[in-house]
Protein backbone atom coordinates (compact mmCIF):
# COMPACT_ATOMS: atom_id res chain seq x y z
CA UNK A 1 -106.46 -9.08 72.99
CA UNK A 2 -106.50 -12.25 71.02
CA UNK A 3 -106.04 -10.77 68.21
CA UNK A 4 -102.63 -8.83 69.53
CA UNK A 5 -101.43 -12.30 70.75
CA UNK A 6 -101.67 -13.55 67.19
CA UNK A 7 -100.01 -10.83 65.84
CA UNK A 8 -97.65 -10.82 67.92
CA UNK A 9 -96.58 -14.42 67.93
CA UNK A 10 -96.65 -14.57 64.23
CA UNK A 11 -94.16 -11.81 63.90
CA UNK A 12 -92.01 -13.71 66.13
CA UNK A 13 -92.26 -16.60 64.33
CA UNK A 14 -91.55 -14.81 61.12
CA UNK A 15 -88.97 -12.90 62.34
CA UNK A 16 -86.94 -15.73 63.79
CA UNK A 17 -87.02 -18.29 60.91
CA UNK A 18 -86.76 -15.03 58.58
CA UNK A 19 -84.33 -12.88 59.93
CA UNK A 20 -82.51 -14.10 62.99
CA UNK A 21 -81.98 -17.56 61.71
CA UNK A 22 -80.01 -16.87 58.69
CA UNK A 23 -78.26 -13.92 60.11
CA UNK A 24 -76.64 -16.42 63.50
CA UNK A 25 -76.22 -19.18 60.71
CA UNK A 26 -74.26 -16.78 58.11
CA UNK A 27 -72.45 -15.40 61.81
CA UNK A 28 -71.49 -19.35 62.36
CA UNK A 29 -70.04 -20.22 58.97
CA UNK A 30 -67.66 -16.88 59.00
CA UNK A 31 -66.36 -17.68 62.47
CA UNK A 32 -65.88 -21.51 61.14
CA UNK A 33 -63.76 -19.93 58.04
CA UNK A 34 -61.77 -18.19 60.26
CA UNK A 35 -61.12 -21.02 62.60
CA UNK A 36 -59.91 -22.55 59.65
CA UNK A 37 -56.78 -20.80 59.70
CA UNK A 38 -55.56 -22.07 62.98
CA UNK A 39 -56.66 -26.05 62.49
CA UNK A 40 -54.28 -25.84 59.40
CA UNK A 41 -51.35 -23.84 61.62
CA UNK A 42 -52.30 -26.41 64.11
CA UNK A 43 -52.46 -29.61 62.02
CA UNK A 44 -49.03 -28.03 60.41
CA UNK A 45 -47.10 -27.70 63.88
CA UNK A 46 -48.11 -31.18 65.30
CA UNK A 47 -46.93 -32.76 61.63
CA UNK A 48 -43.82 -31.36 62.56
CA UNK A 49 -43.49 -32.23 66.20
CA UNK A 50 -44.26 -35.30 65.52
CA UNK A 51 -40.99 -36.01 64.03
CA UNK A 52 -41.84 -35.34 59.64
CA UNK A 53 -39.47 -33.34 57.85
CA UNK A 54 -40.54 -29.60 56.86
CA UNK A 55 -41.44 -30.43 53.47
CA UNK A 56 -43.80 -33.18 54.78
CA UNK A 57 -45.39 -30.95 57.68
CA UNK A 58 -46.11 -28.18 54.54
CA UNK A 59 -47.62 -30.44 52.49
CA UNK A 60 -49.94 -31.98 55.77
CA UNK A 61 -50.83 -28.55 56.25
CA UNK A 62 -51.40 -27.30 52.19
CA UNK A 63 -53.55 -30.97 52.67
CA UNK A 64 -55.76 -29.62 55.35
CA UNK A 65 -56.52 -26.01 53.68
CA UNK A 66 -60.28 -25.77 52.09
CA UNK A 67 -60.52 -26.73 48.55
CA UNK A 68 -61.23 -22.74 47.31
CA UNK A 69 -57.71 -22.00 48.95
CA UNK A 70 -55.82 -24.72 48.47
CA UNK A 71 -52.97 -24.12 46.63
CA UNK A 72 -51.41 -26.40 43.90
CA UNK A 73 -48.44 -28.52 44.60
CA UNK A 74 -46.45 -26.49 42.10
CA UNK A 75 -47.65 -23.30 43.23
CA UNK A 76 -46.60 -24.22 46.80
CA UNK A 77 -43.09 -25.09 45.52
CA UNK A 78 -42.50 -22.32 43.42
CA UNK A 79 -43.14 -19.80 46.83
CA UNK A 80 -40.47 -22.06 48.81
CA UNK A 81 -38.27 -21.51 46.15
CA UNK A 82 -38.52 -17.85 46.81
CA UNK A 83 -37.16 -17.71 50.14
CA UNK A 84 -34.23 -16.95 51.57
CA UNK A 85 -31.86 -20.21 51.55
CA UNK A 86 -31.26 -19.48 55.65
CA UNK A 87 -35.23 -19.77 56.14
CA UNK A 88 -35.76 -23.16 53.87
């Protein structure tokens, strides 16, 4: 019976710091890189509430993107140069 006990809380143990522990902190960084999305819609909206003028809200919000998606300043102008005159 002692020996089942062992077993049995070693394969916990192994199975939690093995398994479930990378799996719920792989689970956490996906739902954080998703969030992501609506801090910089967020931080975007506020910029512009708070009185800034389009151009300045974009760039507060292309400031508050992660690094891997961030695009350039250049690259962000060239796409607002692509719309429609009535939606710039």
């Amino acid at each position: 019976m002692i020996g089942g006990a062992l077993v049995g809380t070693f394969m916990g143990i192994l199975l939690s710091y093995c398994v479930f522990g990378p799996w719920a902190s792989r689970f956490g960084q996906i739902l954080k890189e998703e969030g992501m999305v609506f801090s910089v819609i967020k931080n975007t909206l506020i910029s512009y509430l708070h009185g800034n003028a389009p151009q300045i809200a974009i760039e507060i919000g292309r400031r508050s993107t992660p690094f891997h998606l961030q695009p350039s300043f250049m690259e962000l102008e060239e796409y607002l140069g692509e719309l429609p005159p009535d939606l710039s």
